[in-house]
C-alpha atoms as a PDB file:
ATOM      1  CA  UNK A   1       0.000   0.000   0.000  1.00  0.00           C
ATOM      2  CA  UNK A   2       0.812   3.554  -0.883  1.00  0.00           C
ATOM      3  CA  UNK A   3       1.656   6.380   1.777  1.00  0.00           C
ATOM      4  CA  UNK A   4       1.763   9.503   1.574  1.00  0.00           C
ATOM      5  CA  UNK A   5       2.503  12.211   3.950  1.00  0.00           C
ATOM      6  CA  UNK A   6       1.042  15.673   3.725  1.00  0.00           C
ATOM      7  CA  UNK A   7       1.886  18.992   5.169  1.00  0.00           C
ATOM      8  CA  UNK A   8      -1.624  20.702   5.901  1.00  0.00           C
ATOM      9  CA  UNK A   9       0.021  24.422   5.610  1.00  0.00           C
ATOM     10  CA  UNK A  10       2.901  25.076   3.434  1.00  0.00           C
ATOM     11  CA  UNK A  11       3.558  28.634   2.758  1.00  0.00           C
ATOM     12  CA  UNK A  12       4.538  28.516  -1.217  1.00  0.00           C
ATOM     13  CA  UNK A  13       2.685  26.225  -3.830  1.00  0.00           C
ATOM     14  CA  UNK A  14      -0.333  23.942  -3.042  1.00  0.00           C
ATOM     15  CA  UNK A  15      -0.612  22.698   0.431  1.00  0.00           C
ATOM     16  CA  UNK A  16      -1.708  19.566   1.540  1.00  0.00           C
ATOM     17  CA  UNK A  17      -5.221  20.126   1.375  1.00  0.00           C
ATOM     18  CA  UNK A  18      -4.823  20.803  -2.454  1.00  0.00           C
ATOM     19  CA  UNK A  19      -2.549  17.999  -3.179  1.00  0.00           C
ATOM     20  CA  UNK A  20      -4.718  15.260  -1.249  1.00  0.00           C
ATOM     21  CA  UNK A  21      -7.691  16.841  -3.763  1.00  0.00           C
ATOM     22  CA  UNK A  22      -5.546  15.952  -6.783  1.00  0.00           C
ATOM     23  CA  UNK A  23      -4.254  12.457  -5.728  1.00  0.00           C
ATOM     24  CA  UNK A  24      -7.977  11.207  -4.698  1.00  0.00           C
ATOM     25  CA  UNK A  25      -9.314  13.003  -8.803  1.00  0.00           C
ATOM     26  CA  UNK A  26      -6.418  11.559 -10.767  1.00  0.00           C
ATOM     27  CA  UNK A  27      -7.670   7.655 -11.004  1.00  0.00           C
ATOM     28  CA  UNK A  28      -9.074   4.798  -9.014  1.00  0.00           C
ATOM     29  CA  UNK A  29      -5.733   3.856  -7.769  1.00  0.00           C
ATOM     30  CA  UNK A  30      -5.280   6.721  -5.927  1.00  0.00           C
ATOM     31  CA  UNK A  31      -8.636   5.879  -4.040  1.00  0.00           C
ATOM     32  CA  UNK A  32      -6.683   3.605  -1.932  1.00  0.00           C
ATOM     33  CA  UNK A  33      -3.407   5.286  -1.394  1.00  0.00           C
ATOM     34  CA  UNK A  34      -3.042   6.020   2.531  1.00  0.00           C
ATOM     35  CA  UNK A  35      -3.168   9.832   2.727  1.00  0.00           C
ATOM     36  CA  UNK A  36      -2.058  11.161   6.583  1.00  0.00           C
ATOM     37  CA  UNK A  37      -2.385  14.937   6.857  1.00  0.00           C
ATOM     38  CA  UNK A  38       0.408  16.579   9.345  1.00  0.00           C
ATOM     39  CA  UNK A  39       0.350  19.654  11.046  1.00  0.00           C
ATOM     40  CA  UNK A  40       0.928  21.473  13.829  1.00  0.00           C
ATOM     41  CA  UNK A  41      -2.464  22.433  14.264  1.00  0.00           C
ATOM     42  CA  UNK A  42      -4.990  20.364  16.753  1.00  0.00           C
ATOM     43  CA  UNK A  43      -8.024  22.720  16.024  1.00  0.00           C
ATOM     44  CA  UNK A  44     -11.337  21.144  15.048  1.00  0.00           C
ATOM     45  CA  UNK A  45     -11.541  22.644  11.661  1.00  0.00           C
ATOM     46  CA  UNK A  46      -8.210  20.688  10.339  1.00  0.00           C
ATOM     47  CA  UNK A  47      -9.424  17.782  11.387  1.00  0.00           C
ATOM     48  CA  UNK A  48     -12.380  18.508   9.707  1.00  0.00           C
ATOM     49  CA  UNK A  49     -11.372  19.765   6.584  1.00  0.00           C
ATOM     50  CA  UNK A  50      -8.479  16.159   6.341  1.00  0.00           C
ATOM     51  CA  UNK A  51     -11.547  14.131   7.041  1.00  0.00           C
ATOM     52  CA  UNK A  52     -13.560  16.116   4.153  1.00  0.00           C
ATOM     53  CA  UNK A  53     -10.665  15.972   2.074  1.00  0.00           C
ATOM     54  CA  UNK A  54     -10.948  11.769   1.892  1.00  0.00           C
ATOM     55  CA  UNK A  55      -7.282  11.873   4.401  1.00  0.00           C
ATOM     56  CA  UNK A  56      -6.464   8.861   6.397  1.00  0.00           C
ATOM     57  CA  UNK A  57      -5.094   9.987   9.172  1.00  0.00           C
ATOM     58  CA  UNK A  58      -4.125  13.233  10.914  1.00  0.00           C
ATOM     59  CA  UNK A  59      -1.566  13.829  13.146  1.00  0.00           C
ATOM     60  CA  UNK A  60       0.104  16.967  15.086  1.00  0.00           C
ATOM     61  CA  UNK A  61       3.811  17.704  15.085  1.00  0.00           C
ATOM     62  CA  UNK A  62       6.139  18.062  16.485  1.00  0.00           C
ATOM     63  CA  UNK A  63       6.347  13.868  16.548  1.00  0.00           C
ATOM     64  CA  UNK A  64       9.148  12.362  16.873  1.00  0.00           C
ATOM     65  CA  UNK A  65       9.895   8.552  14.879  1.00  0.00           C
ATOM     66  CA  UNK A  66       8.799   6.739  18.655  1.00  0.00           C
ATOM     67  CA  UNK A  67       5.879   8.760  18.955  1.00  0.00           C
ATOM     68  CA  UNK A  68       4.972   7.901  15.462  1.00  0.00           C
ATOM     69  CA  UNK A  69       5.816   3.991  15.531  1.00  0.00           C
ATOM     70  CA  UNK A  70       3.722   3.882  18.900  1.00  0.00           C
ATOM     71  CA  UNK A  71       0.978   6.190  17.884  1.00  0.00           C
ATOM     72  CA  UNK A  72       1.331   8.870  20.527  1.00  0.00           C
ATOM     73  CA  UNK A  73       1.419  11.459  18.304  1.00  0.00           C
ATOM     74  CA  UNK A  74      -1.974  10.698  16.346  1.00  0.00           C
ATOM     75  CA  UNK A  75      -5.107  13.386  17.189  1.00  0.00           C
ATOM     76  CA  UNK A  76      -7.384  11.591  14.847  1.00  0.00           C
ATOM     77  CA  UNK A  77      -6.928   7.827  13.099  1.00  0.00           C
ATOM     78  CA  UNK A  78      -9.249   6.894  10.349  1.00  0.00           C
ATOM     79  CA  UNK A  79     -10.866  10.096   9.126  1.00  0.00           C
ATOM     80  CA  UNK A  80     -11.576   8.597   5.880  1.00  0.00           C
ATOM     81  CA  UNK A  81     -13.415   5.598   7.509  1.00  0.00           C
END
C-alpha cells in the first residue's frame, strides 16, 4: 500500500489540502493510497477539513519517529473511515 505524507500548511505552492484533492481526482488507484495529513495544528476545523478531504489519518507535530511507531502522536486515526 501507498503512503503519503502531507503537510496541511505550506507557505509557497499547493498545500496539503490541495494535493490530497488531486491524488484522490487523478484515477481509481489513488482511491486507496493512505493519505495522513500533518500539522501542527490540533483545532477542530483541520481535522475537519483532512476528514472532508478523503485523508487517512491526521496527526500533530512536532512527533518524533517513537511517537509515530507507537501512535502517541496521532489526534485523529481513520478520518476517511
Amino acid at each position: 500500500m501507498a503512503r503519503l505524507m502531507l503537510n496541511l500548511q505550506i507557505t509557497r505552492g499547493p498545500d496539503g489540502f490541495d494535493v490530497s484533492i488531486l491524488i484522490r481526482q487523478q484515477s481509481k488507484i489513488n482511491q486507496t493510497t493512505h493519505i495522513l495529513a500533518v500539522t501542527a495544528h490540533n483545532e477542530h476545523e483541520y481535522s475537519e477539513n483532512a476528514k472532508s478531504q478523503k485523508m487517512d489519518d491526521y496527526f500533530t507535530q512536532p512527533c518524533t519517529a517513537e511517537d509515530a511507531k507507537s501512535n502517541q502522536c496521532f489526534y485523529y486515526t481513520g478520518l476517511a473511515s
